[in-house]
C-alpha atoms as a PDB file:
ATOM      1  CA  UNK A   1      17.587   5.169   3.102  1.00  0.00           C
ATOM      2  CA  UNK A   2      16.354   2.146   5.196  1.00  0.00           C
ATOM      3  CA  UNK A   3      19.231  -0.304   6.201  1.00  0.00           C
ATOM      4  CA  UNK A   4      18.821  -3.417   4.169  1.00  0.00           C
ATOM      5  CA  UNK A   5      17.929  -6.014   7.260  1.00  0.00           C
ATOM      6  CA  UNK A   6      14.842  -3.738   8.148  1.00  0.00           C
ATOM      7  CA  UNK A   7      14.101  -3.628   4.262  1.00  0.00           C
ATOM      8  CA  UNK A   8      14.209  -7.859   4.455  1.00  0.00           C
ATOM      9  CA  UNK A   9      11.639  -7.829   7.402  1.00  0.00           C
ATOM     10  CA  UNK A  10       9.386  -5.201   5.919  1.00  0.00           C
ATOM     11  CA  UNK A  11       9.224  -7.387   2.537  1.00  0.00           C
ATOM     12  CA  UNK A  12       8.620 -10.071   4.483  1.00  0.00           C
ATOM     13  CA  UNK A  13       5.623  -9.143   6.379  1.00  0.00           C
ATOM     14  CA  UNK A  14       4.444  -8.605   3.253  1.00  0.00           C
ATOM     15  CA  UNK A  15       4.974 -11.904   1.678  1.00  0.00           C
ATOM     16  CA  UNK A  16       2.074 -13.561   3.125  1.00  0.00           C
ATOM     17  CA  UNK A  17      -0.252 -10.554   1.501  1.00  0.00           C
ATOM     18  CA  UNK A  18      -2.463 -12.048  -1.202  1.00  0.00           C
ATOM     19  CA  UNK A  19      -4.369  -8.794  -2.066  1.00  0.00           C
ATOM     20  CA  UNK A  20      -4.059  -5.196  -2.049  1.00  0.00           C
ATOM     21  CA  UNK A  21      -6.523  -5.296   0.923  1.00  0.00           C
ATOM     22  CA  UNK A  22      -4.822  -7.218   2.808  1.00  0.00           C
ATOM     23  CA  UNK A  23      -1.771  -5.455   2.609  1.00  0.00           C
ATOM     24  CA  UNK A  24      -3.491  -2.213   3.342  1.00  0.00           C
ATOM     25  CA  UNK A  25      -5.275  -3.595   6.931  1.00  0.00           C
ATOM     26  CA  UNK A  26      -1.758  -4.610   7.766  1.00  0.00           C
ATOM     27  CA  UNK A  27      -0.595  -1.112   7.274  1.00  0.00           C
ATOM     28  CA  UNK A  28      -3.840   0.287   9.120  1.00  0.00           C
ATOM     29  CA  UNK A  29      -3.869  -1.905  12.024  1.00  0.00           C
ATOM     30  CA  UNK A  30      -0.366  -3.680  12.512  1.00  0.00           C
ATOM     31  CA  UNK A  31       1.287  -1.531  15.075  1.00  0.00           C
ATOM     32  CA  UNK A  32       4.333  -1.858  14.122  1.00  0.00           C
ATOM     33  CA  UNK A  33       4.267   0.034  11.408  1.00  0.00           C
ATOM     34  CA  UNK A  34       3.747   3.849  10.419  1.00  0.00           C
ATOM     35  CA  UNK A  35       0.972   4.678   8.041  1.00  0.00           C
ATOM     36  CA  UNK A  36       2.924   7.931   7.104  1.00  0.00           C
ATOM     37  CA  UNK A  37       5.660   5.167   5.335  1.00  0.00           C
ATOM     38  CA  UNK A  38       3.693   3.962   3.054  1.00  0.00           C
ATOM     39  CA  UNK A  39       3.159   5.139  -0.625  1.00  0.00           C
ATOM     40  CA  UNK A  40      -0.009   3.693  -2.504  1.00  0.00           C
ATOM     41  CA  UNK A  41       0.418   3.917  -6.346  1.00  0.00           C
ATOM     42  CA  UNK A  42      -2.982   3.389  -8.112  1.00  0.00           C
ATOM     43  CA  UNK A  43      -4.254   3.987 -11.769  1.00  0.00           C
ATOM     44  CA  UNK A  44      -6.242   6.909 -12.529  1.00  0.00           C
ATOM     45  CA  UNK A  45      -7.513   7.513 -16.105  1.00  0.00           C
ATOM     46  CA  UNK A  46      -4.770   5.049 -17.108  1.00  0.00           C
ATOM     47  CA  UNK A  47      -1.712   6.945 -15.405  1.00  0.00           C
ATOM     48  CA  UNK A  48      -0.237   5.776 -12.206  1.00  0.00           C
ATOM     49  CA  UNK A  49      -0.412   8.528  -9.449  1.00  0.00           C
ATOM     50  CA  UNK A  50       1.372   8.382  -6.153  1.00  0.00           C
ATOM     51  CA  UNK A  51      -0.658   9.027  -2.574  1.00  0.00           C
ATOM     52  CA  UNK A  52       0.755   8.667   0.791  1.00  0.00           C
ATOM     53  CA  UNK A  53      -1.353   6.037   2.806  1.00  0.00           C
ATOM     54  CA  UNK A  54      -2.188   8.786   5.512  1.00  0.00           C
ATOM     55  CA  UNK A  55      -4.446  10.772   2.709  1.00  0.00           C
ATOM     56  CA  UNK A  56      -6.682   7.831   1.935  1.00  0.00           C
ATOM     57  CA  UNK A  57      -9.689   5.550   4.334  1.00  0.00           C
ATOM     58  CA  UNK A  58     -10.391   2.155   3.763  1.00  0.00           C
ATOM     59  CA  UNK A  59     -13.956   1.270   2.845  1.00  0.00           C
ATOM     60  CA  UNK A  60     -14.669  -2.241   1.938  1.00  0.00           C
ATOM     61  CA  UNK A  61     -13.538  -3.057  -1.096  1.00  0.00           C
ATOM     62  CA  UNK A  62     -12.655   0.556  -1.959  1.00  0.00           C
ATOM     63  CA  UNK A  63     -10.794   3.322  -0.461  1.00  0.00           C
ATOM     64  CA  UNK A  64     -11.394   7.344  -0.180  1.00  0.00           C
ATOM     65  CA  UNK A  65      -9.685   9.624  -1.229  1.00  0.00           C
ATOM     66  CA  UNK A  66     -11.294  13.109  -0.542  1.00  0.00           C
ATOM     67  CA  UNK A  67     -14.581  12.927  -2.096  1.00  0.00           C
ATOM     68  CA  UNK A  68     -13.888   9.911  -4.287  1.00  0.00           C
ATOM     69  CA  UNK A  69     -14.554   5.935  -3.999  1.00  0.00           C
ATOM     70  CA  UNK A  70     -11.592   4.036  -5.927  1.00  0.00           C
ATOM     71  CA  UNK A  71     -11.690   0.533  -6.232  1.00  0.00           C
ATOM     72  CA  UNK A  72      -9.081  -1.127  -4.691  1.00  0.00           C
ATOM     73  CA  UNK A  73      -8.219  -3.613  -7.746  1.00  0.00           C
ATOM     74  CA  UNK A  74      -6.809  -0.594  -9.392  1.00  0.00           C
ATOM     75  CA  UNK A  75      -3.904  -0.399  -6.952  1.00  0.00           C
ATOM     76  CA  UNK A  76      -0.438  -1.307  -8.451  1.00  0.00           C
ATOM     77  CA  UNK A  77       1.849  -1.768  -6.077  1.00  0.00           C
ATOM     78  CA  UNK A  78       2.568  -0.288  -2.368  1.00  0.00           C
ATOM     79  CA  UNK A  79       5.980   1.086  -1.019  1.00  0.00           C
ATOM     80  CA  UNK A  80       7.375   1.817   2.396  1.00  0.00           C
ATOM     81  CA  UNK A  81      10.129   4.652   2.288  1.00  0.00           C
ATOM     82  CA  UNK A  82      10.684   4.180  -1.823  1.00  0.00           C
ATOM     83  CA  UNK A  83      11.082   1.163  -2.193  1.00  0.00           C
ATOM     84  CA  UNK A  84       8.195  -1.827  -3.137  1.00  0.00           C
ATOM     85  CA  UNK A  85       7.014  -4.114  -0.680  1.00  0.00           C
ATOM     86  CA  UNK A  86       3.502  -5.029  -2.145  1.00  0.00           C
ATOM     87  CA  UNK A  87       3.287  -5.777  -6.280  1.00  0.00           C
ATOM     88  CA  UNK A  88       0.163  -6.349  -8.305  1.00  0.00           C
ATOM     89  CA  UNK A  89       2.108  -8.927 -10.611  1.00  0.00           C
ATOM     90  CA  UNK A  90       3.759 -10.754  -7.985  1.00  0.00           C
ATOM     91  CA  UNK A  91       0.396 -11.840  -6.193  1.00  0.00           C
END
Protein backbone atom coordinates (compact mmCIF):
# COMPACT_ATOMS: atom_id res chain seq x y z
CA UNK A 1 0.00 0.00 0.00
CA UNK A 2 1.45 3.47 -0.95
CA UNK A 3 1.93 5.83 2.14
CA UNK A 4 -0.68 8.50 1.93
CA UNK A 5 1.83 11.72 1.31
CA UNK A 6 3.18 9.93 -1.92
CA UNK A 7 -0.60 9.10 -2.76
CA UNK A 8 -1.26 13.27 -2.32
CA UNK A 9 1.65 14.03 -4.81
CA UNK A 10 0.74 11.35 -7.30
CA UNK A 11 -3.01 12.83 -7.37
CA UNK A 12 -1.64 15.89 -7.71
CA UNK A 13 0.42 15.60 -10.73
CA UNK A 14 -2.52 14.55 -12.02
CA UNK A 15 -4.73 17.41 -11.27
CA UNK A 16 -3.62 19.56 -14.00
CA UNK A 17 -4.60 16.49 -16.59
CA UNK A 18 -7.53 17.59 -18.74
CA UNK A 19 -7.71 14.39 -20.91
CA UNK A 20 -6.98 10.86 -20.88
CA UNK A 21 -4.07 11.74 -23.26
CA UNK A 22 -2.62 13.86 -21.37
CA UNK A 23 -2.48 11.85 -18.47
CA UNK A 24 -1.10 8.97 -20.43
CA UNK A 25 2.15 11.18 -22.01
CA UNK A 26 2.74 12.05 -18.41
CA UNK A 27 2.95 8.44 -17.54
CA UNK A 28 5.06 7.71 -20.84
CA UNK A 29 7.47 10.43 -20.63
CA UNK A 30 7.57 11.97 -16.99
CA UNK A 31 10.50 10.25 -15.45
CA UNK A 32 9.48 10.13 -12.41
CA UNK A 33 7.20 7.75 -12.69
CA UNK A 34 7.00 3.87 -13.53
CA UNK A 35 4.85 2.81 -16.41
CA UNK A 36 4.57 -0.71 -14.74
CA UNK A 37 2.27 1.41 -11.84
CA UNK A 38 -0.20 2.30 -13.75
CA UNK A 39 -3.56 0.46 -14.46
CA UNK A 40 -5.67 1.75 -17.55
CA UNK A 41 -9.39 0.74 -17.23
CA UNK A 42 -11.21 1.18 -20.62
CA UNK A 43 -14.66 -0.03 -22.01
CA UNK A 44 -14.81 -2.88 -24.24
CA UNK A 45 -18.18 -4.07 -25.64
CA UNK A 46 -19.68 -2.09 -22.73
CA UNK A 47 -17.65 -3.85 -19.79
CA UNK A 48 -14.76 -2.19 -18.16
CA UNK A 49 -11.51 -4.32 -18.49
CA UNK A 50 -8.32 -3.66 -16.62
CA UNK A 51 -4.67 -3.42 -18.62
CA UNK A 52 -1.45 -2.51 -17.10
CA UNK A 53 0.01 0.63 -18.95
CA UNK A 54 3.22 -1.45 -19.94
CA UNK A 55 0.88 -3.76 -22.41
CA UNK A 56 -0.45 -0.86 -24.42
CA UNK A 57 1.46 2.09 -27.19
CA UNK A 58 0.23 5.35 -27.63
CA UNK A 59 -0.82 6.32 -31.14
CA UNK A 60 -2.41 9.62 -31.60
CA UNK A 61 -5.55 9.72 -30.47
CA UNK A 62 -5.68 5.95 -29.90
CA UNK A 63 -3.67 3.40 -28.22
CA UNK A 64 -2.59 -0.42 -29.13
CA UNK A 65 -3.17 -3.00 -27.63
CA UNK A 66 -1.79 -6.14 -29.49
CA UNK A 67 -3.33 -6.00 -32.79
CA UNK A 68 -6.08 -3.55 -31.91
CA UNK A 69 -6.59 0.45 -32.26
CA UNK A 70 -8.88 1.68 -29.20
CA UNK A 71 -9.88 5.05 -29.03
CA UNK A 72 -8.72 6.76 -26.26
CA UNK A 73 -12.22 8.51 -25.28
CA UNK A 74 -13.23 5.12 -24.15
CA UNK A 75 -10.82 5.18 -21.21
CA UNK A 76 -12.50 5.49 -17.72
CA UNK A 77 -10.28 6.23 -15.35
CA UNK A 78 -6.35 5.46 -14.67
CA UNK A 79 -4.78 4.11 -11.34
CA UNK A 80 -1.30 3.96 -9.93
CA UNK A 81 -0.85 0.95 -7.41
CA UNK A 82 -4.98 0.55 -6.92
CA UNK A 83 -5.95 3.39 -6.29
CA UNK A 84 -7.45 6.35 -8.96
CA UNK A 85 -5.49 9.17 -9.90
CA UNK A 86 -7.09 10.06 -13.36
CA UNK A 87 -11.29 9.98 -13.61
CA UNK A 88 -13.37 10.39 -16.72
CA UNK A 89 -16.15 12.29 -14.64
CA UNK A 90 -13.96 14.47 -12.79
CA UNK A 91 -12.40 16.16 -16.02
Amino acid sequence: MPDKGYLCRMEELFEKEITEKDALNRIKWDPRLNPRDFSIHYLDLNRLKEINFSEIELQGDFFRLKENLIPMHRIRKISWKGRVVWDRRSV
